[in-house]
Protein backbone atom coordinates (compact mmCIF):
# COMPACT_ATOMS: atom_id res chain seq x y z
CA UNK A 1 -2.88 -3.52 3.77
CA UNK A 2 -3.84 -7.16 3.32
CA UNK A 3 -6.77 -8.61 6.04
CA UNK A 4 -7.67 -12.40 5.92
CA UNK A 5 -10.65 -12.66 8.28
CA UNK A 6 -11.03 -16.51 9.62
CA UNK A 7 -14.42 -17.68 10.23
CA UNK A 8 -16.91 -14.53 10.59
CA UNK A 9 -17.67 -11.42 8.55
CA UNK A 10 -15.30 -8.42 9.18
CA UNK A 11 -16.39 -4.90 9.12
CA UNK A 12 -12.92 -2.84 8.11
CA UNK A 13 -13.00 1.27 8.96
CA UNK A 14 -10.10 3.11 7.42
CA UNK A 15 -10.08 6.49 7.61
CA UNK A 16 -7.92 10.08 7.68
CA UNK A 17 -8.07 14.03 9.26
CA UNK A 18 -8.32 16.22 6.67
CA UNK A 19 -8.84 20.43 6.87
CA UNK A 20 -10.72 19.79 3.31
CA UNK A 21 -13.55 21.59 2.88
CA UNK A 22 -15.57 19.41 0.28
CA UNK A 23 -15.84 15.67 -0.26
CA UNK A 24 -17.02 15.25 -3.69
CA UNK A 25 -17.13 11.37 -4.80
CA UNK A 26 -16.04 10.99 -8.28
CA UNK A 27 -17.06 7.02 -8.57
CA UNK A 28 -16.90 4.04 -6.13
CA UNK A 29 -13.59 3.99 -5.71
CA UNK A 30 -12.04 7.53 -5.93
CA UNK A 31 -13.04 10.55 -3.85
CA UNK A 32 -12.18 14.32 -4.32
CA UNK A 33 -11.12 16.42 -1.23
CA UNK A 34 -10.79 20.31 -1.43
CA UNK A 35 -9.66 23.13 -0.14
CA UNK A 36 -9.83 26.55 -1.73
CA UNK A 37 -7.65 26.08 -5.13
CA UNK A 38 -6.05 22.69 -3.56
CA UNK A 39 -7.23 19.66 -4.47
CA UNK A 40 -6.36 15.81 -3.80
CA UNK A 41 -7.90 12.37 -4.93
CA UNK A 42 -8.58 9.92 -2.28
CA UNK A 43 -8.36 6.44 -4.46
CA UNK A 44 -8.71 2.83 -3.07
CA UNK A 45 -7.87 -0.25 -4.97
CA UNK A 46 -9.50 -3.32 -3.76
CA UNK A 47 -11.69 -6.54 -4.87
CA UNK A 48 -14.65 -5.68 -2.51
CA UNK A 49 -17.28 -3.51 -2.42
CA UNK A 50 -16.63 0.05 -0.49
CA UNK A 51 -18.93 2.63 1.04
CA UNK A 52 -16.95 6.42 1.68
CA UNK A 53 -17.92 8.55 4.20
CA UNK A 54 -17.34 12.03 5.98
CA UNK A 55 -18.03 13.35 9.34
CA UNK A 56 -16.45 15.93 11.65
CA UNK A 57 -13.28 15.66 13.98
CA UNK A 58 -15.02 18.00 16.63
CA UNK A 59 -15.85 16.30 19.39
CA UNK A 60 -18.67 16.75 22.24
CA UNK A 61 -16.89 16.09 24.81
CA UNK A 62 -15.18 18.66 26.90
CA UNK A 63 -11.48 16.75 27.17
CA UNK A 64 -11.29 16.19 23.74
CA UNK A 65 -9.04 18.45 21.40
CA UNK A 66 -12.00 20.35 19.61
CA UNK A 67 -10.01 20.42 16.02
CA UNK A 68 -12.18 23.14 14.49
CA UNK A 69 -12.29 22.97 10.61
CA UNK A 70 -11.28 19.32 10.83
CA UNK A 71 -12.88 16.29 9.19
CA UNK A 72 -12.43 12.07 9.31
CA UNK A 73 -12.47 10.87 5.38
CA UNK A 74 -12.19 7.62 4.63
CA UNK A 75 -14.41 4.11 4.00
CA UNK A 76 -15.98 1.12 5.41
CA UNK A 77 -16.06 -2.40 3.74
CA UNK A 78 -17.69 -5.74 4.81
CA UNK A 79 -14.94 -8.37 4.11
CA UNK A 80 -16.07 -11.77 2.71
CA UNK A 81 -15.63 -14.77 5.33
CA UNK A 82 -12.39 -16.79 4.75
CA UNK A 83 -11.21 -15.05 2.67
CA UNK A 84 -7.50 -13.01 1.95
CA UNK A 85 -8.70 -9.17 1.32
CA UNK A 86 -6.32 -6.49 -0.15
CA UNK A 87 -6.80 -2.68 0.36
CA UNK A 88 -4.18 -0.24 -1.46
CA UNK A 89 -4.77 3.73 -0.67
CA UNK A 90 -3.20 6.21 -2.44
CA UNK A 91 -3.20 9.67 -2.40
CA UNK A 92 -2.81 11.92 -5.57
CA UNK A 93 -2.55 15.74 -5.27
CA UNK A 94 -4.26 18.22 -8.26
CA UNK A 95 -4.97 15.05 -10.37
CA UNK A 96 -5.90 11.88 -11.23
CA UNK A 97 -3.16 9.67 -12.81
CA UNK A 98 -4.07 9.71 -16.97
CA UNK A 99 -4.81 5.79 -16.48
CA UNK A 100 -7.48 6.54 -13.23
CA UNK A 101 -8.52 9.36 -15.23
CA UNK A 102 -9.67 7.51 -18.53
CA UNK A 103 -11.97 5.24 -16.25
């Protein structure tokens, strides 16, 4: 995903449901989700600073799906004024690519 905010500061939400039950952040760019046994690494590649964050998919309100055991993962970023941004996400089940690893 590429952004390229004009003239004012951008705040950029990405996020994902997940039935994970832990959210373990391994550094400031890479994020562990499991379930039982499973696991998968949340990694973002970008320039600019990222914050992750978790909450829960069950909602409040009454006509809402209530999505029991679900969660939102994902991260929020500030993007610099005039400026072309770059975001990649990937996705790596049981383990971290040796080159992601060694970091």
């Amino acid at each position: 995903m590429s952004v390229s905010p004009y003239n004012q500061y951008t705040k950029l939400t990405w996020n994902m449901a997940t039935e994970a039950e832990s959210f373990t952040p391994v550094n400031d760019r890479v994020v562990l989700l499991q379930k039982g046994a499973r696991r998968l690494y949340l990694v973002v590649d970008t320039p600019v600073s990222i914050r992750f964050f978790s909450r829960s998919a069950e909602s409040p309100n009454y006509f809402d799906s209530p999505n029991p055991g679900i969660q939102f993962v994902g991260f929020e970023s500030v993007l610099p004024m005039a400026q072309k941004t770059t975001f990649k996400v990937c996705l790596y089940p049981d383990r971290l690519p040796d080159y992601l690893a060694e970091q």
